[in-house]
PDB file of N, CA and C in Angstrom:
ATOM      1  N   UNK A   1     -47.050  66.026 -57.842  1.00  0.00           N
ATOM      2  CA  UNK A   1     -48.482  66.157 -57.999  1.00  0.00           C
ATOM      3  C   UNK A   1     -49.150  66.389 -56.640  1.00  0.00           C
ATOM      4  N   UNK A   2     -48.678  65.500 -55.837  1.00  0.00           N
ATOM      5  CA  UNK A   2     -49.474  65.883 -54.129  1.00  0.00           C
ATOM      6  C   UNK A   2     -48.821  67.151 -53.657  1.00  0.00           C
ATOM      7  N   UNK A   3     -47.628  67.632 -54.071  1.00  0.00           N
ATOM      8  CA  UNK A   3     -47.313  68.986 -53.769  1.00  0.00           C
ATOM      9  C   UNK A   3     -47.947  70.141 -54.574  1.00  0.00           C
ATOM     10  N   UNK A   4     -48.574  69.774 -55.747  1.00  0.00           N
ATOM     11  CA  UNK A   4     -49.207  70.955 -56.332  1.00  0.00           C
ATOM     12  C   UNK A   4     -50.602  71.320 -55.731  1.00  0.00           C
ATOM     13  N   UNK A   5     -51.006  69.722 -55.527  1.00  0.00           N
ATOM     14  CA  UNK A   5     -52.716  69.704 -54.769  1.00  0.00           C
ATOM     15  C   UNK A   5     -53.122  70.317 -53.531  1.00  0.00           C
ATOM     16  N   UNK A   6     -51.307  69.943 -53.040  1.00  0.00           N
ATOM     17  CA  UNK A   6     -51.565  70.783 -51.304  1.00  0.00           C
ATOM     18  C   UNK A   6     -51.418  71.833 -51.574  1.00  0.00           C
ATOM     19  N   UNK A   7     -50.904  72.628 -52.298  1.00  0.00           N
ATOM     20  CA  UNK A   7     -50.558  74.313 -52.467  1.00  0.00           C
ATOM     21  C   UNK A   7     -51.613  74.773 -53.002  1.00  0.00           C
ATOM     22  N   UNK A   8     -51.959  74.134 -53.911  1.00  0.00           N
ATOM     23  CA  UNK A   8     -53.915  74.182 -54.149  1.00  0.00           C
ATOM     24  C   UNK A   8     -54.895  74.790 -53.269  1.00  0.00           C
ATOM     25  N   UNK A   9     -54.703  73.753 -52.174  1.00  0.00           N
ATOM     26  CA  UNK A   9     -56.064  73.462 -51.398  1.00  0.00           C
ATOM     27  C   UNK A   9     -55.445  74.384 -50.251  1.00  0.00           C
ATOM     28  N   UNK A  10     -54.319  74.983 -49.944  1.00  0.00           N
ATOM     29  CA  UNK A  10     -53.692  76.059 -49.311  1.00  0.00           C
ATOM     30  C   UNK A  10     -54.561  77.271 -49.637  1.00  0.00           C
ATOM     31  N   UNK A  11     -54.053  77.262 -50.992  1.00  0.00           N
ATOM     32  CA  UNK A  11     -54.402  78.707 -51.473  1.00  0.00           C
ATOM     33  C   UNK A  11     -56.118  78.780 -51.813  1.00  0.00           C
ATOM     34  N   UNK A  12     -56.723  77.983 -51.725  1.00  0.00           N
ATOM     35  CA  UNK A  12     -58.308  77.822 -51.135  1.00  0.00           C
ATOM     36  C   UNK A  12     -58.855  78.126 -49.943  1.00  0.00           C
ATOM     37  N   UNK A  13     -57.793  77.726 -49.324  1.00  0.00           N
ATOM     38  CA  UNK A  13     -58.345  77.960 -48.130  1.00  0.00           C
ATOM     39  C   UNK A  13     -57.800  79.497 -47.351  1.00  0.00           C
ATOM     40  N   UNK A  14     -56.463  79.772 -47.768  1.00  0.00           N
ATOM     41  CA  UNK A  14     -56.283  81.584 -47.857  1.00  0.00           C
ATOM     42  C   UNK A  14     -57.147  82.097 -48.089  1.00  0.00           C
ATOM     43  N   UNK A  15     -58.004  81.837 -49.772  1.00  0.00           N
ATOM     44  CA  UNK A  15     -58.884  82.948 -50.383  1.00  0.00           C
ATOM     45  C   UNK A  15     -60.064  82.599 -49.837  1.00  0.00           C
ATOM     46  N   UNK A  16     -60.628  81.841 -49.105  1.00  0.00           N
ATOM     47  CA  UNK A  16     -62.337  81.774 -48.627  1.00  0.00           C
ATOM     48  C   UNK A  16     -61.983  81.629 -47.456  1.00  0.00           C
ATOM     49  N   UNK A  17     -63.495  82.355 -47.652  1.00  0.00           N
ATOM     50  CA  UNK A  17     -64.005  82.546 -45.336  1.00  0.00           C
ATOM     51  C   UNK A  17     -65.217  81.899 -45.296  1.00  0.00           C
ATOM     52  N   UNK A  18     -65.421  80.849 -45.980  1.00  0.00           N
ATOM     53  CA  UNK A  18     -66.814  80.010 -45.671  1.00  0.00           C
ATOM     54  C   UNK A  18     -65.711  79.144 -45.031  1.00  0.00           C
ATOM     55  N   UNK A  19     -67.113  78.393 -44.299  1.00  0.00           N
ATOM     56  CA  UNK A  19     -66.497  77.145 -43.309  1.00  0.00           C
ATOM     57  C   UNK A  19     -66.683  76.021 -44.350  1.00  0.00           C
ATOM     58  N   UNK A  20     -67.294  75.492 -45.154  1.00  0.00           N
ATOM     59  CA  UNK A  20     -67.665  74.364 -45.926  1.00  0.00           C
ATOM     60  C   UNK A  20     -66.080  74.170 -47.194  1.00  0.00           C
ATOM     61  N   UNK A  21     -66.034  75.562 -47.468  1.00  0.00           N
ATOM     62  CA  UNK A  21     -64.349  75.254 -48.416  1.00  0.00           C
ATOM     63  C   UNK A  21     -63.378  75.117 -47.440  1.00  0.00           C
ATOM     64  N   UNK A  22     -63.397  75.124 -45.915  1.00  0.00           N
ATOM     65  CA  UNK A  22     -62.418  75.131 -45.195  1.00  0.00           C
ATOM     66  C   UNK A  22     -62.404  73.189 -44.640  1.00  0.00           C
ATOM     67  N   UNK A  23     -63.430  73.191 -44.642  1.00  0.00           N
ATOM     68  CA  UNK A  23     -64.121  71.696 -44.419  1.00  0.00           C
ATOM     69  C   UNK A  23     -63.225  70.713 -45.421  1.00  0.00           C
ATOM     70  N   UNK A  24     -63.676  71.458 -46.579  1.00  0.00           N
ATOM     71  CA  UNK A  24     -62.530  70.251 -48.053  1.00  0.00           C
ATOM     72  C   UNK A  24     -61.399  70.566 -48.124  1.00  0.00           C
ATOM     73  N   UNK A  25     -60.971  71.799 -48.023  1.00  0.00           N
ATOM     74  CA  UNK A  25     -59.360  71.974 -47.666  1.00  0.00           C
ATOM     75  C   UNK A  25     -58.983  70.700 -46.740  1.00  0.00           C
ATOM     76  N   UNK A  26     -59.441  70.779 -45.652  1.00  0.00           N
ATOM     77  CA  UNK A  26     -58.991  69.869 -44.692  1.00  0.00           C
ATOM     78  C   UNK A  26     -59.083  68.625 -45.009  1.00  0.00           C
ATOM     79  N   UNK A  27     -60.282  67.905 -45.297  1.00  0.00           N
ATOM     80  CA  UNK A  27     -60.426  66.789 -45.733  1.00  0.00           C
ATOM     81  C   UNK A  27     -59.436  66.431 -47.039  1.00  0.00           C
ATOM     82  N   UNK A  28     -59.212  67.491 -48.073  1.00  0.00           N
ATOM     83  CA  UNK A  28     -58.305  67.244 -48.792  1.00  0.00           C
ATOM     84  C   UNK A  28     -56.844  66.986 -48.356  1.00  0.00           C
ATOM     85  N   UNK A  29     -56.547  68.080 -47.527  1.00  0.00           N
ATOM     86  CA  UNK A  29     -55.173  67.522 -46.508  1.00  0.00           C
ATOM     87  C   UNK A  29     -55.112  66.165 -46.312  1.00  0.00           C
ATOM     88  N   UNK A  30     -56.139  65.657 -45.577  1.00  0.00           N
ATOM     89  CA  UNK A  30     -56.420  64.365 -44.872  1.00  0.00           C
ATOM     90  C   UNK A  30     -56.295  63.404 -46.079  1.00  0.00           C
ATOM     91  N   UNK A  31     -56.478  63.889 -47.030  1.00  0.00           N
ATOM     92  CA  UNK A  31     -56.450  62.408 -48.284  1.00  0.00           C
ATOM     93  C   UNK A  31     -55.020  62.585 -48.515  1.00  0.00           C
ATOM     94  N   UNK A  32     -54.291  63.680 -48.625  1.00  0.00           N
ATOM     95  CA  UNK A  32     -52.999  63.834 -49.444  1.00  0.00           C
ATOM     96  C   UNK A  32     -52.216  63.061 -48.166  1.00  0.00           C
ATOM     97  N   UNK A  33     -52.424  63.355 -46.981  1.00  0.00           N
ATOM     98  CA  UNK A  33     -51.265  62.719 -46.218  1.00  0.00           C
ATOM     99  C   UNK A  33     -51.472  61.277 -45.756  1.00  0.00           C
ATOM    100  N   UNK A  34     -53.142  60.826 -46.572  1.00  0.00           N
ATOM    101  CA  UNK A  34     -53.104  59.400 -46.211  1.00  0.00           C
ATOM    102  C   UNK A  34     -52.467  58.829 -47.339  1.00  0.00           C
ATOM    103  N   UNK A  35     -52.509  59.314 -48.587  1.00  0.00           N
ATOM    104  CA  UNK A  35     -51.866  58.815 -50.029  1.00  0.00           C
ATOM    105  C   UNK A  35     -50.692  58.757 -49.485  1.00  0.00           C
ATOM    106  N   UNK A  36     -49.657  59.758 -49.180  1.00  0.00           N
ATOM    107  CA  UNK A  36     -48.040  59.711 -48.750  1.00  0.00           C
ATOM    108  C   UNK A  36     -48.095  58.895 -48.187  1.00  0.00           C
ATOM    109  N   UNK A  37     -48.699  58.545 -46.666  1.00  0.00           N
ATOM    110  CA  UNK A  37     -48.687  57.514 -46.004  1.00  0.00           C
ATOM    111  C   UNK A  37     -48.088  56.370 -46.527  1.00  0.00           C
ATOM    112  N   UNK A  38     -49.181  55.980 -47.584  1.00  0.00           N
ATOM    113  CA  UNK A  38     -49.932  54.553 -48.022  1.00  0.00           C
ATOM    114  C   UNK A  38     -48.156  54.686 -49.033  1.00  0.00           C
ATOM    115  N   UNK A  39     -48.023  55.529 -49.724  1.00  0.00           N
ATOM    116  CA  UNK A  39     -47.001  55.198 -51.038  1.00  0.00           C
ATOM    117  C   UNK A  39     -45.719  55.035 -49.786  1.00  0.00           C
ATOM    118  N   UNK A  40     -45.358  55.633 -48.685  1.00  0.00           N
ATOM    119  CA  UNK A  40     -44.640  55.713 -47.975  1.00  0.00           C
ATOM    120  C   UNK A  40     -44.500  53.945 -47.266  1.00  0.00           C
ATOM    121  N   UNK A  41     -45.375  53.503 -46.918  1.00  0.00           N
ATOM    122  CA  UNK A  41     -45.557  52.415 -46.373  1.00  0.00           C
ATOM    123  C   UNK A  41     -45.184  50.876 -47.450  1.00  0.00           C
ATOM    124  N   UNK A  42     -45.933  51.574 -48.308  1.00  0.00           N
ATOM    125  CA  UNK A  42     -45.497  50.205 -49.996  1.00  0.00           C
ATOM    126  C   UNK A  42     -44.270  49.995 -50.255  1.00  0.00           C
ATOM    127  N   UNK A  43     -43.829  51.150 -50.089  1.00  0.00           N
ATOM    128  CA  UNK A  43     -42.076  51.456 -50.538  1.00  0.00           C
ATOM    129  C   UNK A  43     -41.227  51.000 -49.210  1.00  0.00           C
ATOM    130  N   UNK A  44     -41.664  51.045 -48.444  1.00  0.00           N
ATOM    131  CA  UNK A  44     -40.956  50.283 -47.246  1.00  0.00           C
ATOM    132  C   UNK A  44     -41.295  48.566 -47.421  1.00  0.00           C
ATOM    133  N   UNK A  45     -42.125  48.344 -47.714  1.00  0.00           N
ATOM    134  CA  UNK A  45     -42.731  46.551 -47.656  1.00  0.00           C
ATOM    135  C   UNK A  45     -41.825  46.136 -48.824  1.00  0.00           C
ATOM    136  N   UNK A  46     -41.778  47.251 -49.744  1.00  0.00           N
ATOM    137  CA  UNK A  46     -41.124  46.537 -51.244  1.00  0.00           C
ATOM    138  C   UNK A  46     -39.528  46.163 -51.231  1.00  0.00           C
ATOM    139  N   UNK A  47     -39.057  47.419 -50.576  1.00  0.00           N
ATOM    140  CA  UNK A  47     -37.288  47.308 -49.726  1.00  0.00           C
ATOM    141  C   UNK A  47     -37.349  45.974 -48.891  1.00  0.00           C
ATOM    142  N   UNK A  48     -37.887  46.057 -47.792  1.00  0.00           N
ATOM    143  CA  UNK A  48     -37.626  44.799 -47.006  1.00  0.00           C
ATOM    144  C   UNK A  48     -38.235  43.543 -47.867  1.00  0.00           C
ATOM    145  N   UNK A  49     -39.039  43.490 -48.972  1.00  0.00           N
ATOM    146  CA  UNK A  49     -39.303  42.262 -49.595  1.00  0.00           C
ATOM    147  C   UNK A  49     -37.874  41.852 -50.138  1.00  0.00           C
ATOM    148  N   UNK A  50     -37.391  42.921 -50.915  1.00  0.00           N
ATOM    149  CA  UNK A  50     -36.085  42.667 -51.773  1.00  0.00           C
ATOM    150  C   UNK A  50     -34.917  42.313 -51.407  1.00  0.00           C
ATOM    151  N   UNK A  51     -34.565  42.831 -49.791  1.00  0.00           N
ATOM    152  CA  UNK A  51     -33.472  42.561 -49.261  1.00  0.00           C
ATOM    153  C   UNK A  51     -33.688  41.261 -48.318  1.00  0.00           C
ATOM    154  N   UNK A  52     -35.082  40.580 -47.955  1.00  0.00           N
ATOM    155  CA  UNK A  52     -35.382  39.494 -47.689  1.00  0.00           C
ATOM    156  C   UNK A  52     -35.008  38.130 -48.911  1.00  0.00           C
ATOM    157  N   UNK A  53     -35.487  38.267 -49.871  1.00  0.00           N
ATOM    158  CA  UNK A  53     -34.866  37.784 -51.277  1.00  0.00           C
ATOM    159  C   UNK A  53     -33.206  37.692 -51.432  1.00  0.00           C
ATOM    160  N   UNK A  54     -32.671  38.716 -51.330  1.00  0.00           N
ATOM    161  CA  UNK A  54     -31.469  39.076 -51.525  1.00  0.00           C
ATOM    162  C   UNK A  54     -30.686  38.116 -50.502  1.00  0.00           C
ATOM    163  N   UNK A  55     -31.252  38.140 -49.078  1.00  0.00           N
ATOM    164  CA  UNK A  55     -30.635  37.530 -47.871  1.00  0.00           C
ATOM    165  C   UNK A  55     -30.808  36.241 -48.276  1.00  0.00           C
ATOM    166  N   UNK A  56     -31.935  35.577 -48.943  1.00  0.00           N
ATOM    167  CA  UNK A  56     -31.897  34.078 -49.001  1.00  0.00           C
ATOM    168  C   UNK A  56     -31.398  33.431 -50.212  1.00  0.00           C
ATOM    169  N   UNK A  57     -31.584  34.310 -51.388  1.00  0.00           N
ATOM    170  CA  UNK A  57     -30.227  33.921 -52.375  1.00  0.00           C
ATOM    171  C   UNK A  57     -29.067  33.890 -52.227  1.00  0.00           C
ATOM    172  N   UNK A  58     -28.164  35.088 -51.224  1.00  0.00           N
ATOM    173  CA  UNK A  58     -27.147  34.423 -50.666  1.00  0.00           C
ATOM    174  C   UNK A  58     -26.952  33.515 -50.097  1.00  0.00           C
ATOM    175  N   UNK A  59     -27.875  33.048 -49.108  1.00  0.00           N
ATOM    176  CA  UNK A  59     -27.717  32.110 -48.138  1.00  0.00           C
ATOM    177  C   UNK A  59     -27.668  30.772 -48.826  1.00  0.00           C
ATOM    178  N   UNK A  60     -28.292  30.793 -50.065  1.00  0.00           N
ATOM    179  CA  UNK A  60     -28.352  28.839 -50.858  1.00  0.00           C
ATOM    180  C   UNK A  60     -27.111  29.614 -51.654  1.00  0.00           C
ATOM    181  N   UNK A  61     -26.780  30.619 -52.144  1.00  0.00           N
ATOM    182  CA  UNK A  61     -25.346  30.197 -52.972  1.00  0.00           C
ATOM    183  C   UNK A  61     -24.520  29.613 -51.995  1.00  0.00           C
ATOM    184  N   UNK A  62     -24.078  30.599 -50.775  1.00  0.00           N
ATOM    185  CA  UNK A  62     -23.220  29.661 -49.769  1.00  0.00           C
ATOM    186  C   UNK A  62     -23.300  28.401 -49.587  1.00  0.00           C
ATOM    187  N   UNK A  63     -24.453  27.992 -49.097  1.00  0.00           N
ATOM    188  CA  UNK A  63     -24.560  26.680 -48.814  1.00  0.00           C
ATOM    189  C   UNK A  63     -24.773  25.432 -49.806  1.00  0.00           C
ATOM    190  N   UNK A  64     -24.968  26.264 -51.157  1.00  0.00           N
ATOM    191  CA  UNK A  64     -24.369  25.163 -52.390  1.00  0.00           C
ATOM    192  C   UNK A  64     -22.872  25.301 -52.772  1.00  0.00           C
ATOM    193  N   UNK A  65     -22.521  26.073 -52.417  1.00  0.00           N
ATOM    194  CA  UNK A  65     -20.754  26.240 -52.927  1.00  0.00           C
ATOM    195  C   UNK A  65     -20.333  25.234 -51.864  1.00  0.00           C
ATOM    196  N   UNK A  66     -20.753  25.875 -50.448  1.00  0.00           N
ATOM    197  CA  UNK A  66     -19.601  24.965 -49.024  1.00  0.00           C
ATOM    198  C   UNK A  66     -20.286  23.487 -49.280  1.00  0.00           C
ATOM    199  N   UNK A  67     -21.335  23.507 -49.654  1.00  0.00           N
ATOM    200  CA  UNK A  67     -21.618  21.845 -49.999  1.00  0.00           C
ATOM    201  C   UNK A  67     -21.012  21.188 -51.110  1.00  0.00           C
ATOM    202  N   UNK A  68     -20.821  21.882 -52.363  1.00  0.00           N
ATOM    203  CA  UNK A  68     -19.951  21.457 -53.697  1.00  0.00           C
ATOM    204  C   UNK A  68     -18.639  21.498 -53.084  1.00  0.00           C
ATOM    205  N   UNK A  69     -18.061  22.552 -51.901  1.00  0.00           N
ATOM    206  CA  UNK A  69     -16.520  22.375 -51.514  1.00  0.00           C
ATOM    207  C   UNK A  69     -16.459  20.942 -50.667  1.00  0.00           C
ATOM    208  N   UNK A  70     -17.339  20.814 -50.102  1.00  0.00           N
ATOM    209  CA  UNK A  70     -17.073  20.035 -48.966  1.00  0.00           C
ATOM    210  C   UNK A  70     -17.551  17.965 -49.686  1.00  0.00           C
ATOM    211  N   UNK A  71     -18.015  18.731 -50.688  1.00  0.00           N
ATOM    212  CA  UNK A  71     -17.582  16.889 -51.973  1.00  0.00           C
ATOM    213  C   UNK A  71     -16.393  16.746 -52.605  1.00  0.00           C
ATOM    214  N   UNK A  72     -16.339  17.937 -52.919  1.00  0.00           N
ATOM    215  CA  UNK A  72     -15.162  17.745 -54.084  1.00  0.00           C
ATOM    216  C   UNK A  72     -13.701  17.850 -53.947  1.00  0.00           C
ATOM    217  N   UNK A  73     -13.616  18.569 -52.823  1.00  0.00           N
ATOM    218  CA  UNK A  73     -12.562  18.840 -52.152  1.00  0.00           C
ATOM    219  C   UNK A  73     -11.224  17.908 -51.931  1.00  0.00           C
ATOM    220  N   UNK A  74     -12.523  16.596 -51.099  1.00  0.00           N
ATOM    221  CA  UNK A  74     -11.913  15.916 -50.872  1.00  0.00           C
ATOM    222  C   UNK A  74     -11.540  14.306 -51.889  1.00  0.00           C
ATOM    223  N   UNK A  75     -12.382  14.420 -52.814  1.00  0.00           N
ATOM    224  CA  UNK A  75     -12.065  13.664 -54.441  1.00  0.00           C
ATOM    225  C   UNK A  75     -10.639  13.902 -55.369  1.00  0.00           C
ATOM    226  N   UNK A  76     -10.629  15.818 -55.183  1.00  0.00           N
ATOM    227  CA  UNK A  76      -9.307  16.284 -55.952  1.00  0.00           C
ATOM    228  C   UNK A  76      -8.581  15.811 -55.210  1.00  0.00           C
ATOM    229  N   UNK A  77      -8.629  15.830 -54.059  1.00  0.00           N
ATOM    230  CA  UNK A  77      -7.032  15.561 -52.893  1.00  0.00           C
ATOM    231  C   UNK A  77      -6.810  13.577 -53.044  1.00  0.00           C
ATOM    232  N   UNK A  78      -8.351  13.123 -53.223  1.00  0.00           N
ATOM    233  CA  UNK A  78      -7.703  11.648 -53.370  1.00  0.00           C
ATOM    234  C   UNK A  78      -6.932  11.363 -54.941  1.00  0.00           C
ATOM    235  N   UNK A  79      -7.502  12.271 -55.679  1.00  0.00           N
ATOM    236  CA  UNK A  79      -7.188  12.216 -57.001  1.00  0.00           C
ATOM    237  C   UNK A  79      -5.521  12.736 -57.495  1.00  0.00           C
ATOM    238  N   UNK A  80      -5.410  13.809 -56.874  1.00  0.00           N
ATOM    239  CA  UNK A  80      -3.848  14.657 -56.799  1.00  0.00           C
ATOM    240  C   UNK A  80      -2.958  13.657 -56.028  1.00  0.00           C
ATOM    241  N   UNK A  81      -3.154  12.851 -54.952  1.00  0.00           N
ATOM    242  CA  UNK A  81      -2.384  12.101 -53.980  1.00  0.00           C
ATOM    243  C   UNK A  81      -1.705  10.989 -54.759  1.00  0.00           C
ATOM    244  N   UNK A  82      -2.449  10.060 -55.444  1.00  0.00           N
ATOM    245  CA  UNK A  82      -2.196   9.183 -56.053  1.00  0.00           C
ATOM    246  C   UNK A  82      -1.238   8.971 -57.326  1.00  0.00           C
ATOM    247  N   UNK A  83      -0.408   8.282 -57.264  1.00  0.00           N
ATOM    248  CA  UNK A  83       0.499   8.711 -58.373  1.00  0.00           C
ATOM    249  C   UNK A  83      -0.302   8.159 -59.900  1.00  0.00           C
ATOM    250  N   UNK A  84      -0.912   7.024 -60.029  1.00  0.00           N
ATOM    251  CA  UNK A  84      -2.146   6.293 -60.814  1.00  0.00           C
ATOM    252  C   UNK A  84      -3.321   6.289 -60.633  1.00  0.00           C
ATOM    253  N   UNK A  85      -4.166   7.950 -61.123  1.00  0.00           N
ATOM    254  CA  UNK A  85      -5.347   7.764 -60.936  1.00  0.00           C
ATOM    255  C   UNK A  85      -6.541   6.864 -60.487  1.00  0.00           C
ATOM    256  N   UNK A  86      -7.259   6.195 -59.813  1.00  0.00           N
ATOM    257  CA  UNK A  86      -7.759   5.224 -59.649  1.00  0.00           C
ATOM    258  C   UNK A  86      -9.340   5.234 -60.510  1.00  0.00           C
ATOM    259  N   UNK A  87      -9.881   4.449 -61.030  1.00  0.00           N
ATOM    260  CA  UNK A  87     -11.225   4.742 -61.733  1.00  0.00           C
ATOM    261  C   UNK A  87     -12.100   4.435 -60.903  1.00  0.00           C
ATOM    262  N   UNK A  88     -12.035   4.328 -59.321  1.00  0.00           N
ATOM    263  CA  UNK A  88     -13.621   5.019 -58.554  1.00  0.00           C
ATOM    264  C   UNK A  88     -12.648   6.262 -58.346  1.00  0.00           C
ATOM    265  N   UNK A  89     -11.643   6.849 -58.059  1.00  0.00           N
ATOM    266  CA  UNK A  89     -11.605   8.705 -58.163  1.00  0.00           C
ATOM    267  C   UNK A  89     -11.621   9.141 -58.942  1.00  0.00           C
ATOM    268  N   UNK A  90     -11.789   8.718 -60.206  1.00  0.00           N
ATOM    269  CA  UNK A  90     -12.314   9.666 -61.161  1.00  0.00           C
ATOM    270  C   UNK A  90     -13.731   9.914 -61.584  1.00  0.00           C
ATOM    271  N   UNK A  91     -14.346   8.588 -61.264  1.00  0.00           N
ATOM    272  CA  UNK A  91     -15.699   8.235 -60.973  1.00  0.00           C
ATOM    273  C   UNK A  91     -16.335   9.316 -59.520  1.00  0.00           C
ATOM    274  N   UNK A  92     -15.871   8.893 -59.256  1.00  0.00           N
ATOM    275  CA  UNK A  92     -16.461  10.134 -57.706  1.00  0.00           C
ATOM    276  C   UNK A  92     -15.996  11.747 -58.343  1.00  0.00           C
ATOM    277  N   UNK A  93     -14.936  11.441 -58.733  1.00  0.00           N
ATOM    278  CA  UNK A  93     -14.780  13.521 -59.188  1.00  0.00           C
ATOM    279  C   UNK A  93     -15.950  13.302 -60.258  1.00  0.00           C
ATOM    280  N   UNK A  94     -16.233  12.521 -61.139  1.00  0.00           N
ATOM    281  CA  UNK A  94     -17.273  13.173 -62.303  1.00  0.00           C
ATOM    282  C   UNK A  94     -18.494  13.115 -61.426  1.00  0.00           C
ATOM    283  N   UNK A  95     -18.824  12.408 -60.383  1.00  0.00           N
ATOM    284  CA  UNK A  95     -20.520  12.232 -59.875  1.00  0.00           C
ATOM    285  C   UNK A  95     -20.369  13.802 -58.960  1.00  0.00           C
ATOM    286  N   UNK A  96     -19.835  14.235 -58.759  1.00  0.00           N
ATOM    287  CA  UNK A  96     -19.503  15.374 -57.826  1.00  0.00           C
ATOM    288  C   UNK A  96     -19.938  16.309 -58.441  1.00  0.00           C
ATOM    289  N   UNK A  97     -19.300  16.437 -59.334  1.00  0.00           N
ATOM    290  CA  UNK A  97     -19.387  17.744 -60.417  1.00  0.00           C
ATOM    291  C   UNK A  97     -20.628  17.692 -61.344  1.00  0.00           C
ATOM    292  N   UNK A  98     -20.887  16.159 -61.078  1.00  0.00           N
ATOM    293  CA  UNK A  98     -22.470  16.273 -61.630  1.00  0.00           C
ATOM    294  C   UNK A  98     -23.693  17.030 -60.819  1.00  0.00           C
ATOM    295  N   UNK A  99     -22.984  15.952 -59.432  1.00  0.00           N
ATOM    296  CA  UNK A  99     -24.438  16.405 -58.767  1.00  0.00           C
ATOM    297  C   UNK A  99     -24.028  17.386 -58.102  1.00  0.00           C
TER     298      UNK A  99
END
């Protein structure tokens, strides 16, 4: 659509030799490349919004996984070690996996 308007206001300004249609040609230029601008500029804010998002949802999955590794980890290993389960390690593996 802004490419049909500029070829428009082109071919306006080809066919007239007044200064006043040469005046809105221009000024029309001036709106079409502030619109690109502006859609040009949104679309950049909207990318870096998303990949800002993106960066901090990774960042809490990591740091809820290495935090769920770094409980539980060491519950399975007291739990696997033992030849008779003990009921605070099984108690600590279920509060783990709860919280």
């Amino acid at each position: 659509m802004a490419a049909r308007l500029l070829l428009s206001l082109l071919r306006a300004s080809s066919s007239s030799s007044s200064s006043s249609s040469k005046e809105v040609v221009a000024v029309g230029l001036v709106v079409v490349v502030a619109a690109v601008l502006v859609v040009v500029v949104v679309v950049v804010v909207v990318v870096v919004v998303v990949v800002v998002v993106v960066v901090v949802v990774v960042v809490v999955v990591v740091v809820v996984v290495v935090g769920l590794a770094v409980e539980v980890v060491p519950v399975v290993i007291e739990y696997s070690s033992s030849s008779r389960p003990s009921s605070s390690g099984l108690l600590l593996l279920g509060l783990s996996f709860i919280l």
